[in-house]
Protein backbone atom coordinates (compact mmCIF):
# COMPACT_ATOMS: atom_id res chain seq x y z
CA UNK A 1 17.17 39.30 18.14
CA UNK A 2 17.00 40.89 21.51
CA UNK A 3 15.15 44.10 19.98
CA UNK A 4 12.11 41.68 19.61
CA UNK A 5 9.21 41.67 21.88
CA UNK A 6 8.03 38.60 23.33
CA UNK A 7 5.78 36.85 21.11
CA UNK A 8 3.84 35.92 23.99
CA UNK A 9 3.47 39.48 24.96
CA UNK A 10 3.21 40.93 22.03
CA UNK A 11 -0.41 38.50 21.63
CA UNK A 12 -1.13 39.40 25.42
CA UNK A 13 -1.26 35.96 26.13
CA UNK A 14 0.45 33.58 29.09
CA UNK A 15 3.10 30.47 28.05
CA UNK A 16 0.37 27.82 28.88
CA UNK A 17 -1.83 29.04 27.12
CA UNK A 18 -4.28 26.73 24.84
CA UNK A 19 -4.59 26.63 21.03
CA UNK A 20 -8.19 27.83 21.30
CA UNK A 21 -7.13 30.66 23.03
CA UNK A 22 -3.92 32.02 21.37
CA UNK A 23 -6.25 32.30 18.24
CA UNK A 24 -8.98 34.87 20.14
CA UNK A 25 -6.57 36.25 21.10
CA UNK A 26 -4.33 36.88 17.92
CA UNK A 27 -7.98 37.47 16.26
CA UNK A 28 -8.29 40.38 19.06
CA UNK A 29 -4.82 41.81 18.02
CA UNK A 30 -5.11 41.54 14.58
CA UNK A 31 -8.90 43.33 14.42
CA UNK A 32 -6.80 46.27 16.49
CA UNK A 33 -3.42 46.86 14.55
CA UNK A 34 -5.05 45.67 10.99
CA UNK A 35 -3.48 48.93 8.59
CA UNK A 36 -7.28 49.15 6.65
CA UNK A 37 -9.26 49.50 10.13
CA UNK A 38 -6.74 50.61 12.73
CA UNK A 39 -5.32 54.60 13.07
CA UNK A 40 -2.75 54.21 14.99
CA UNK A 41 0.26 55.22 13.70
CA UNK A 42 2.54 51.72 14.06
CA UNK A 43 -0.30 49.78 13.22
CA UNK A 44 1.55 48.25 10.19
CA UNK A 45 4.49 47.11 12.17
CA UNK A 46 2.17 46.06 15.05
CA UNK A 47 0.26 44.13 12.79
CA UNK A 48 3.32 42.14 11.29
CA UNK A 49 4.75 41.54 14.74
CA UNK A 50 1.20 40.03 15.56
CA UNK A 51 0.95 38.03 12.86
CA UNK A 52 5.18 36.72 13.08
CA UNK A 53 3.91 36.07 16.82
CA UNK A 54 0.63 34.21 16.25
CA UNK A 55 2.93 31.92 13.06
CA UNK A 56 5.26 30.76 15.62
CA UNK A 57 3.49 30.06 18.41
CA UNK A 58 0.54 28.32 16.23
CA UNK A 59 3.00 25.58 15.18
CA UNK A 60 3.71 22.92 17.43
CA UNK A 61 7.13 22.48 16.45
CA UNK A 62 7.88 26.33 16.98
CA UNK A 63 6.46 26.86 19.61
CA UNK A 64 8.68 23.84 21.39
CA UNK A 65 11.61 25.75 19.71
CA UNK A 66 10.76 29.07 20.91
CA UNK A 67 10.41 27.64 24.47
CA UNK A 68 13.61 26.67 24.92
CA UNK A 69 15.73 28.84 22.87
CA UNK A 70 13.40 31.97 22.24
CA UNK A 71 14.27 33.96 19.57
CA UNK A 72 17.56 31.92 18.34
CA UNK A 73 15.44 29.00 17.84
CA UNK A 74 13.58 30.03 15.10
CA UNK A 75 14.64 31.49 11.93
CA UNK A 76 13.77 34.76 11.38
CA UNK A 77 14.74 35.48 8.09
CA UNK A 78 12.80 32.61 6.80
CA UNK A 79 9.47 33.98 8.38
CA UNK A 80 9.49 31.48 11.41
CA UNK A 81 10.21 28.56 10.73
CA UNK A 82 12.69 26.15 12.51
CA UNK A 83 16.23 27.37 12.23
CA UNK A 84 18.98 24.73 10.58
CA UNK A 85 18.27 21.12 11.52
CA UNK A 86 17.38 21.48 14.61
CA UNK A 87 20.67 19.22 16.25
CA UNK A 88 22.32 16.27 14.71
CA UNK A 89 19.06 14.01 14.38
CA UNK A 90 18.73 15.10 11.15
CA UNK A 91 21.20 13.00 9.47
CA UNK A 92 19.76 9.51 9.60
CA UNK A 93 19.91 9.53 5.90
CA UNK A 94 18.83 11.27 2.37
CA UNK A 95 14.88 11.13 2.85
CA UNK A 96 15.36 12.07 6.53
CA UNK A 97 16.85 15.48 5.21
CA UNK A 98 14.31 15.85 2.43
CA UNK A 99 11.98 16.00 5.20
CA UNK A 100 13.78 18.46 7.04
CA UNK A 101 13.80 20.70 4.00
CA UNK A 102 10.19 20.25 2.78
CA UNK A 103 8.48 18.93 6.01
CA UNK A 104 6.21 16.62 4.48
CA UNK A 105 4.38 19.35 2.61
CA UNK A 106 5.68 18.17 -0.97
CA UNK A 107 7.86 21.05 -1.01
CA UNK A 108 7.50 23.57 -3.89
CA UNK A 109 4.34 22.21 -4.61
CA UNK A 110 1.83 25.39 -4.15
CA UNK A 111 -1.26 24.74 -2.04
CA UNK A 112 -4.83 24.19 -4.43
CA UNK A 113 -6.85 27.58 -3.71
CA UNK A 114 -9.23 27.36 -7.20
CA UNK A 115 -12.62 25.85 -6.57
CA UNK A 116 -12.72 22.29 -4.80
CA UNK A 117 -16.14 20.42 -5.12
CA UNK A 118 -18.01 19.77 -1.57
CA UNK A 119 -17.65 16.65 0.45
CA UNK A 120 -19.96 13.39 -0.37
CA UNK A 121 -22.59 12.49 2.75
CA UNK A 122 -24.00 9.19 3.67
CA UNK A 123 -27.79 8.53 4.69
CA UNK A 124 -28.60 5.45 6.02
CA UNK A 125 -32.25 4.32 5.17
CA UNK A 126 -34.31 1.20 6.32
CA UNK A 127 -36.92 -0.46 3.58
CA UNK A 128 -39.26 -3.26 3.90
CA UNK A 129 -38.48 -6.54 1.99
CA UNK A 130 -41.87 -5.73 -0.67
CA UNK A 131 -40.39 -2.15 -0.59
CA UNK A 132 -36.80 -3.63 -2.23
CA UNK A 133 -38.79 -5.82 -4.74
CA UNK A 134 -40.67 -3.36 -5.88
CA UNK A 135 -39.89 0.13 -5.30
CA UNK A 136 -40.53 2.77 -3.50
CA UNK A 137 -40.55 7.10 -3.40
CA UNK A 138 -39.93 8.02 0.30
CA UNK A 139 -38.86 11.40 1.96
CA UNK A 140 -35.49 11.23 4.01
CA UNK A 141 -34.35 14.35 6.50
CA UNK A 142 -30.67 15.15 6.01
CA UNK A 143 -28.66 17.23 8.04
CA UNK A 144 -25.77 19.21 6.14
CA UNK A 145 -23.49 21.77 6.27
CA UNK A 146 -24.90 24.55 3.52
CA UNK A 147 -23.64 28.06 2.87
CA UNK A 148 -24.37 30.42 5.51
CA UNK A 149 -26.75 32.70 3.99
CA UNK A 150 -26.04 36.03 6.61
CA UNK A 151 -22.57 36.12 5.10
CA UNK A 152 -22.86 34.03 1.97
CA UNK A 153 -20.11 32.00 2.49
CA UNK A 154 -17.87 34.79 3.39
CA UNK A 155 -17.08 34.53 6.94
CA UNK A 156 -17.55 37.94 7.99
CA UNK A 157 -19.67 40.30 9.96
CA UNK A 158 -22.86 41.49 7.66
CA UNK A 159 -21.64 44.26 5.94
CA UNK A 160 -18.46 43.51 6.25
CA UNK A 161 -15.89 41.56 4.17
CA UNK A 162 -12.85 39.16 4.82
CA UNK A 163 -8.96 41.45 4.48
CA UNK A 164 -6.29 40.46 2.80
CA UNK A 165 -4.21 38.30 5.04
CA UNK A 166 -0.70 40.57 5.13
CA UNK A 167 1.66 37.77 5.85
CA UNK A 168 1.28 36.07 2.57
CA UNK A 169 -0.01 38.81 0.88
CA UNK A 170 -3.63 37.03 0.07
CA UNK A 171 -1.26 34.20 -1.80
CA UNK A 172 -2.49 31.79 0.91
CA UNK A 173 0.94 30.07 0.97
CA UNK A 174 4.43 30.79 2.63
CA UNK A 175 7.80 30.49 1.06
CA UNK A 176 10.79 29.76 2.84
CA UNK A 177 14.37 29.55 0.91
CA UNK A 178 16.91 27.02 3.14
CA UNK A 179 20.51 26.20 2.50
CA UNK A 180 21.91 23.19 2.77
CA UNK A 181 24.79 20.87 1.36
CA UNK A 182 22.80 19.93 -1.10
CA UNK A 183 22.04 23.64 -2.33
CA UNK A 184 19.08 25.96 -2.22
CA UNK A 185 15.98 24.65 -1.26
CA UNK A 186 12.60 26.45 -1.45
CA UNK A 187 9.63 25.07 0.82
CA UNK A 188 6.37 26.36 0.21
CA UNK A 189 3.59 25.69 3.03
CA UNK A 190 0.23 26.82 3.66
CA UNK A 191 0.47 29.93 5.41
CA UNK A 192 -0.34 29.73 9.31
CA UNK A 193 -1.78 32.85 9.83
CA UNK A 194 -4.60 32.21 7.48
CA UNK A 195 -4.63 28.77 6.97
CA UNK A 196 -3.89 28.76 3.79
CA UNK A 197 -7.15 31.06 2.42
CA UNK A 198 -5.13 34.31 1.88
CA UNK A 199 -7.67 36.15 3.85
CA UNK A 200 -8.58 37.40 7.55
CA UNK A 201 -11.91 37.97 9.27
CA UNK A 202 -11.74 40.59 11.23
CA UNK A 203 -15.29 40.62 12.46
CA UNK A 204 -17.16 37.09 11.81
CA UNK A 205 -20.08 36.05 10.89
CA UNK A 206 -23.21 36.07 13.93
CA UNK A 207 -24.79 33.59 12.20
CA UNK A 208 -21.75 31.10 11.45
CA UNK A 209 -19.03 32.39 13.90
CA UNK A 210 -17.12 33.02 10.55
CA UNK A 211 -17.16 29.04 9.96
CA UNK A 212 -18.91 30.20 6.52
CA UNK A 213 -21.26 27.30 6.54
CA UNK A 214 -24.14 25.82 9.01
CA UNK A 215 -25.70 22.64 9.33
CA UNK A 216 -29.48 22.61 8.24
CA UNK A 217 -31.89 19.71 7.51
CA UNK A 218 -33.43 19.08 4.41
CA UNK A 219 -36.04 16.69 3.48
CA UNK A 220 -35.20 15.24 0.19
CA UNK A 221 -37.39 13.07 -2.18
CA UNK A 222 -35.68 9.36 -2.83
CA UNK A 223 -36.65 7.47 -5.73
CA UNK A 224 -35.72 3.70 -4.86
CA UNK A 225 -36.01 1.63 -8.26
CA UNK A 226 -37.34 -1.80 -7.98
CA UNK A 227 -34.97 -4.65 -7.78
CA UNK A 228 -32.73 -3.17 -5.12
CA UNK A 229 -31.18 -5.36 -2.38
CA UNK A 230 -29.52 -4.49 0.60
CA UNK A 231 -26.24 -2.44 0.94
CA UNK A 232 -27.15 -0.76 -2.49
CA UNK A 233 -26.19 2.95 -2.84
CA UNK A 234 -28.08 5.45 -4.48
CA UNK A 235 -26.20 8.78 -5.73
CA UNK A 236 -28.22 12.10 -5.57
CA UNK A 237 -25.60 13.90 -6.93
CA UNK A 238 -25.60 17.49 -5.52
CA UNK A 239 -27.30 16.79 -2.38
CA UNK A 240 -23.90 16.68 -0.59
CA UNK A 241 -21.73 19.20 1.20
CA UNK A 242 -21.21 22.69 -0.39
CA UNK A 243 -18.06 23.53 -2.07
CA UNK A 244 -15.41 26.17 -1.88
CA UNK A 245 -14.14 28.51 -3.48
CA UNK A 246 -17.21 28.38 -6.26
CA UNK A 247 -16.43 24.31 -6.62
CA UNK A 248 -19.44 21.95 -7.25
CA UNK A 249 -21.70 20.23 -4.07
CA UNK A 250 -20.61 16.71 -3.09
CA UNK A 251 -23.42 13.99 -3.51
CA UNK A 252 -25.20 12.49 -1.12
CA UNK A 253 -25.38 8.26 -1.23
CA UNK A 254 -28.28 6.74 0.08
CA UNK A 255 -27.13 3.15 1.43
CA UNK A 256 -30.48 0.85 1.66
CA UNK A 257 -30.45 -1.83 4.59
CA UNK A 258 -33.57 -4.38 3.83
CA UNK A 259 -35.92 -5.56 6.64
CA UNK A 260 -36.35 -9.50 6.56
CA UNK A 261 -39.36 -11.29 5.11
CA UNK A 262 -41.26 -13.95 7.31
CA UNK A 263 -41.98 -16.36 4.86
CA UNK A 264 -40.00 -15.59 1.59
CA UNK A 265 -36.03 -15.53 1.06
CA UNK A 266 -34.06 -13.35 -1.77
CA UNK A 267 -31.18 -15.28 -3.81
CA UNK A 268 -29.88 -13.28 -6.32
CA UNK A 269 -32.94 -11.85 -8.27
CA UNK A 270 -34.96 -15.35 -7.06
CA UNK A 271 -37.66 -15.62 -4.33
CA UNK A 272 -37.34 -19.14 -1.98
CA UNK A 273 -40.08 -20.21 0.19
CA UNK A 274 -40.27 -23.18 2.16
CA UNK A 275 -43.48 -25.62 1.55
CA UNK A 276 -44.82 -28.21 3.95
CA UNK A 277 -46.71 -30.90 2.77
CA UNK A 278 -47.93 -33.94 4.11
CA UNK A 279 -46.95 -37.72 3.54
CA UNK A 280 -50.31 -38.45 1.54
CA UNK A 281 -50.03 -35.30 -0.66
CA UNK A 282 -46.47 -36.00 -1.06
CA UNK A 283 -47.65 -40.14 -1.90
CA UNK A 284 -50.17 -39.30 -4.48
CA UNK A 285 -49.63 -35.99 -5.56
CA UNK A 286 -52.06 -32.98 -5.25
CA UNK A 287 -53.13 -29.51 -6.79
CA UNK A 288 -52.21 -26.55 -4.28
CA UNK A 289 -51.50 -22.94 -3.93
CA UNK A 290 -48.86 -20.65 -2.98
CA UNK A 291 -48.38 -17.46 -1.59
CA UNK A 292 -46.82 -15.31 -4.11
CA UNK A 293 -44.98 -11.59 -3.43
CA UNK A 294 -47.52 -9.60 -6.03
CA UNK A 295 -48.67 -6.59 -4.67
CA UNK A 296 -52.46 -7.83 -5.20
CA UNK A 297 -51.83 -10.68 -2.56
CA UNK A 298 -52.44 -13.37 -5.31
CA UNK A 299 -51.53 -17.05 -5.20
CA UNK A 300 -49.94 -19.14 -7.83
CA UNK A 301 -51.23 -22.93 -8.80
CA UNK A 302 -48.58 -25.49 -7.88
CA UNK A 303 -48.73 -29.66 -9.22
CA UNK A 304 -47.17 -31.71 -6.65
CA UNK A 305 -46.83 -34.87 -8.72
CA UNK A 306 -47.21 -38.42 -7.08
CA UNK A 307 -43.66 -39.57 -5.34
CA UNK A 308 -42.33 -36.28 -4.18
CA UNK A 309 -39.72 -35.81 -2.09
CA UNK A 310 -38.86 -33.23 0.56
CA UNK A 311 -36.04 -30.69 -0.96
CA UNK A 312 -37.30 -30.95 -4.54
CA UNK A 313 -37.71 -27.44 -5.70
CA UNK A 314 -40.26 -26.05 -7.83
CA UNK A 315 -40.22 -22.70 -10.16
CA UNK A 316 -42.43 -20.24 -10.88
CA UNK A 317 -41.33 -18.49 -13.78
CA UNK A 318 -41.32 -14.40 -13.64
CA UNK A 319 -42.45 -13.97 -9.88
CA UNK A 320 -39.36 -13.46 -8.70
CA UNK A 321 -37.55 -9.90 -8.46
CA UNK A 322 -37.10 -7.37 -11.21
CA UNK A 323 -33.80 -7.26 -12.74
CA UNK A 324 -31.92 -3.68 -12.25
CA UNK A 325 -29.75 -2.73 -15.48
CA UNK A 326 -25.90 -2.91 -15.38
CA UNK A 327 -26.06 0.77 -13.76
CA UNK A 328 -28.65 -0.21 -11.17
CA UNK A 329 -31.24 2.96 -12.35
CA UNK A 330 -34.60 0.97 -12.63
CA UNK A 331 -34.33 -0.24 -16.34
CA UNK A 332 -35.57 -3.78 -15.74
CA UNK A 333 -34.43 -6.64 -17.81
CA UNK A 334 -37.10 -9.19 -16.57
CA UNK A 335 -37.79 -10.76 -13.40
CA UNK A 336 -36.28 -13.89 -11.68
CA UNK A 337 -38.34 -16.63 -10.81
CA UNK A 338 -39.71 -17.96 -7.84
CA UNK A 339 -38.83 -21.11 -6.06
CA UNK A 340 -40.36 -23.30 -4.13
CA UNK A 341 -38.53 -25.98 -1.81
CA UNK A 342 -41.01 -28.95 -0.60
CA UNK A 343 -40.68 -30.14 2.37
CA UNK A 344 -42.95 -33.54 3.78
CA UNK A 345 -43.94 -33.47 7.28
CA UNK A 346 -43.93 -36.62 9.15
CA UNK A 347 -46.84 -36.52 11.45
CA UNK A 348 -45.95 -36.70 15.19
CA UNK A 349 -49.10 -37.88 17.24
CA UNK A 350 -52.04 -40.03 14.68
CA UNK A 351 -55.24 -41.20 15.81
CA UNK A 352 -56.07 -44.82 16.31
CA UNK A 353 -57.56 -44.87 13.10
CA UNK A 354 -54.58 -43.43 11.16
CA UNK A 355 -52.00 -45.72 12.85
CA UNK A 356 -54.37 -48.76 11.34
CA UNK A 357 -54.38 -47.14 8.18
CA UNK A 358 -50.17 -46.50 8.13
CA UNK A 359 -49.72 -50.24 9.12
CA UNK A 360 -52.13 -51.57 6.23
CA UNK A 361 -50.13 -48.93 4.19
CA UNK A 362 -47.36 -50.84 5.27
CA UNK A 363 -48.60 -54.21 4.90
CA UNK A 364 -49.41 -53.41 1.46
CA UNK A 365 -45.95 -52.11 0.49
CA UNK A 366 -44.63 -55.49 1.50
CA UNK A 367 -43.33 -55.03 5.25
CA UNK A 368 -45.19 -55.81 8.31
CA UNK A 369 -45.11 -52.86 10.61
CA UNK A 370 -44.10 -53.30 14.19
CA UNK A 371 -45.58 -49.86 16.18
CA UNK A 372 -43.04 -48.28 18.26
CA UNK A 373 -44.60 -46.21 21.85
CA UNK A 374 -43.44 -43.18 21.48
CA UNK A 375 -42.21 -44.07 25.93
CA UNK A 376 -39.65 -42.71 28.52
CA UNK A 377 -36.70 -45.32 29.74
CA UNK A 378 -38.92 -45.88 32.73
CA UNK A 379 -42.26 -46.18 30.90
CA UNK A 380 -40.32 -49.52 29.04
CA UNK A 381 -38.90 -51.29 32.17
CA UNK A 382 -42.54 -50.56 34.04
CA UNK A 383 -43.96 -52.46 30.83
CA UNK A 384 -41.30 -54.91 31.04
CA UNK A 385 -41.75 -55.73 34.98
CA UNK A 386 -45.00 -54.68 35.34
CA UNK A 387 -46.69 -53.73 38.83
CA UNK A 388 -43.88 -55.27 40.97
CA UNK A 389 -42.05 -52.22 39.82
CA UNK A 390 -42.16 -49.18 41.67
């Protein structure tokens, strides 16, 4: 133990200094001492002390260890990692020292490095209330991460290519065997050093900073089926984030919010709209027309029949909205119906003529009519006391 270099020397690096950092700097080293692109003579055993260095001090836990104890609190011989239990906290109980033997990593498990499909994306896109009825194409710009295409999703310099990472030996993972009273345990963990990709960039990417991917915008063509409502997700499968390792794209969901209409109302697959009619129409009945949703602006005949009352509801047959199939890709099944809620407006200021006409109405149904003045509190005690009043 006390033959070792500093790990904080041996990265050329001070105790405080950030995560951001140690990596430039352990990038810096390991460019220098790599065995395939350095001549110096110890460059392998430079190398591995760079890399032992940069394992420690990347992990939290480690590092804290390393702080206080240096070498002795770390165990060397399992490449690193924390040495024993670290004190007498680890004995609350049997899952407290599974943890401490497989930290949380589902030891022996070894760490997926075959092709993984890309990440699904969300695009939120605004439509008109006709535009969910009846469909629409529209363009939509979406920003995604794609493969770089200087490096083609390697990471590295143009011309160059990634090295074999020499801690795990391009395995991408890390085995470490611990004892215990309950025997031999083997944990296997991504390895640090790499993170888990079994491979180093020495020189990255200009393009992507050796991030292997950049964000571009795309315009993509959106196909929104009639009969859609709002919240509904469309799948473009494909159009989602790249994938690794030669894995599928992700797809990209396009979630529809619907604008409000001014005079119509969706239920279901139904259209509402409210219709106000006057007391005479609504006395003897009358032949109207409504405004329907059809793209050609037509109206629809309605027959209000003689005695109707406000909240009766009418329907329309077939001008409602088009009924997506089970899988919601435009196969229609139909439409719904439209319906139409009456509604009888009681006039608020008549004409002397029309008050004589609504109290012989009156007269005729069998009730005398007494007017009411439509009058203020103090408009009915002036009437009452006359002029004295002031």
């Amino acid at each position: 133990m006390a033959s070792k270099r500093d790990y904080y020397d041996v990265l050329g690096v001070t105790r405080n200094v950030g995560k951001d950092e140690m990596k430039k700097a352990y990038r810096k080293k390991a460019r220098q001492y790599h065995p395939d692109v350095s001549s110096e003579h110890d460059a392998d055993t430079r190398f591995k002390e760079v890399n032992e260095a940069y394992e420690v001090l990347s992990d939290a836990d480690n590092r804290a260890a390393y702080d206080r104890y240096g070498h002795a609190g770390v165990n060397q011989n399992a490449g690193g990692g924390p040495a024993g239990f670290g004190g007498a906290a680890g004995f609350g109980g049997f899952s407290d020292i599974f943890e401490e033997f497989f930290g949380g990593g589902g030891g022996g498990r070894r760490q997926q490095r075959g092709p993984r499909r890309g990440s699904d994306l969300r695009y939120d896109l605004k439509i008109s209330f006709e535009e969910a009825v009846f469909g629409i194409e529209k363009n939509v710009e979406v920003t995604r991460p794609e493969i770089c295409d200087s490096c083609n999703g390697s990471g590295a310099k143009k011309g160059t290519q990634p090295i074999r990472c020499t801690t795990c030996n391009g395995a991408g993972e890390v085995r470490r065997v611990q004892q215990s009273i309950l025997g031999q345990f083997v944990n296997v963990t991504a390895c640090s050093t790499c993170n888990g990709t079994g491979e180093l960039i020495v020189d990255a990417c200009e393009v992507c900073n050796g991030r292997k991917q950049i964000q571009k915008t795309r315009t993509i063509r959106v196909k929104i089926p009639a009969g859609v409502d709002n919240d509904t997700q469309i799948r473009l499968t494909g159009e989602g984030g790249p994938g690794t390792q030669g894995g599928p794209p992700g797809n990209l969901f396009v979630v529809l919010h619907v604008a409000k209409h001014d005079i119509f109302r969706r239920e279901g697959n139904d259209l509402w709209i409210d219709l106000h009619i006057n007391v005479a129409q609504a006395a003897l009945g009358d032949e109207i027309e409504v405004p329907t949703l059809e793209p050609d602006g037509s109206k629809s005949p309605l027959s209000i029949p003689p005695g109707t009352e406000s909240g009766k509801v009418f329907r329309l047959r077939d001008l409602g909205v088009p009924i997506l199939d089970r899988r919601g890709r435009g196969t229609h099944n139909g439409r719904g119906d439209m319906r139409v809620m009456v509604h009888v407006a009681i006039p608020k200021k008549l004409t002397d003529e029309q008050r004589s006409l609504f109290k012989k109405l009156g007269e005729s149904l069998g009730k005398e009519i007494v007017p009411q003045n439509k009058q203020g509190f103090w408009s009915n005690v002036k009437d009452a006391f006359g002029d004295s009043f002031r």
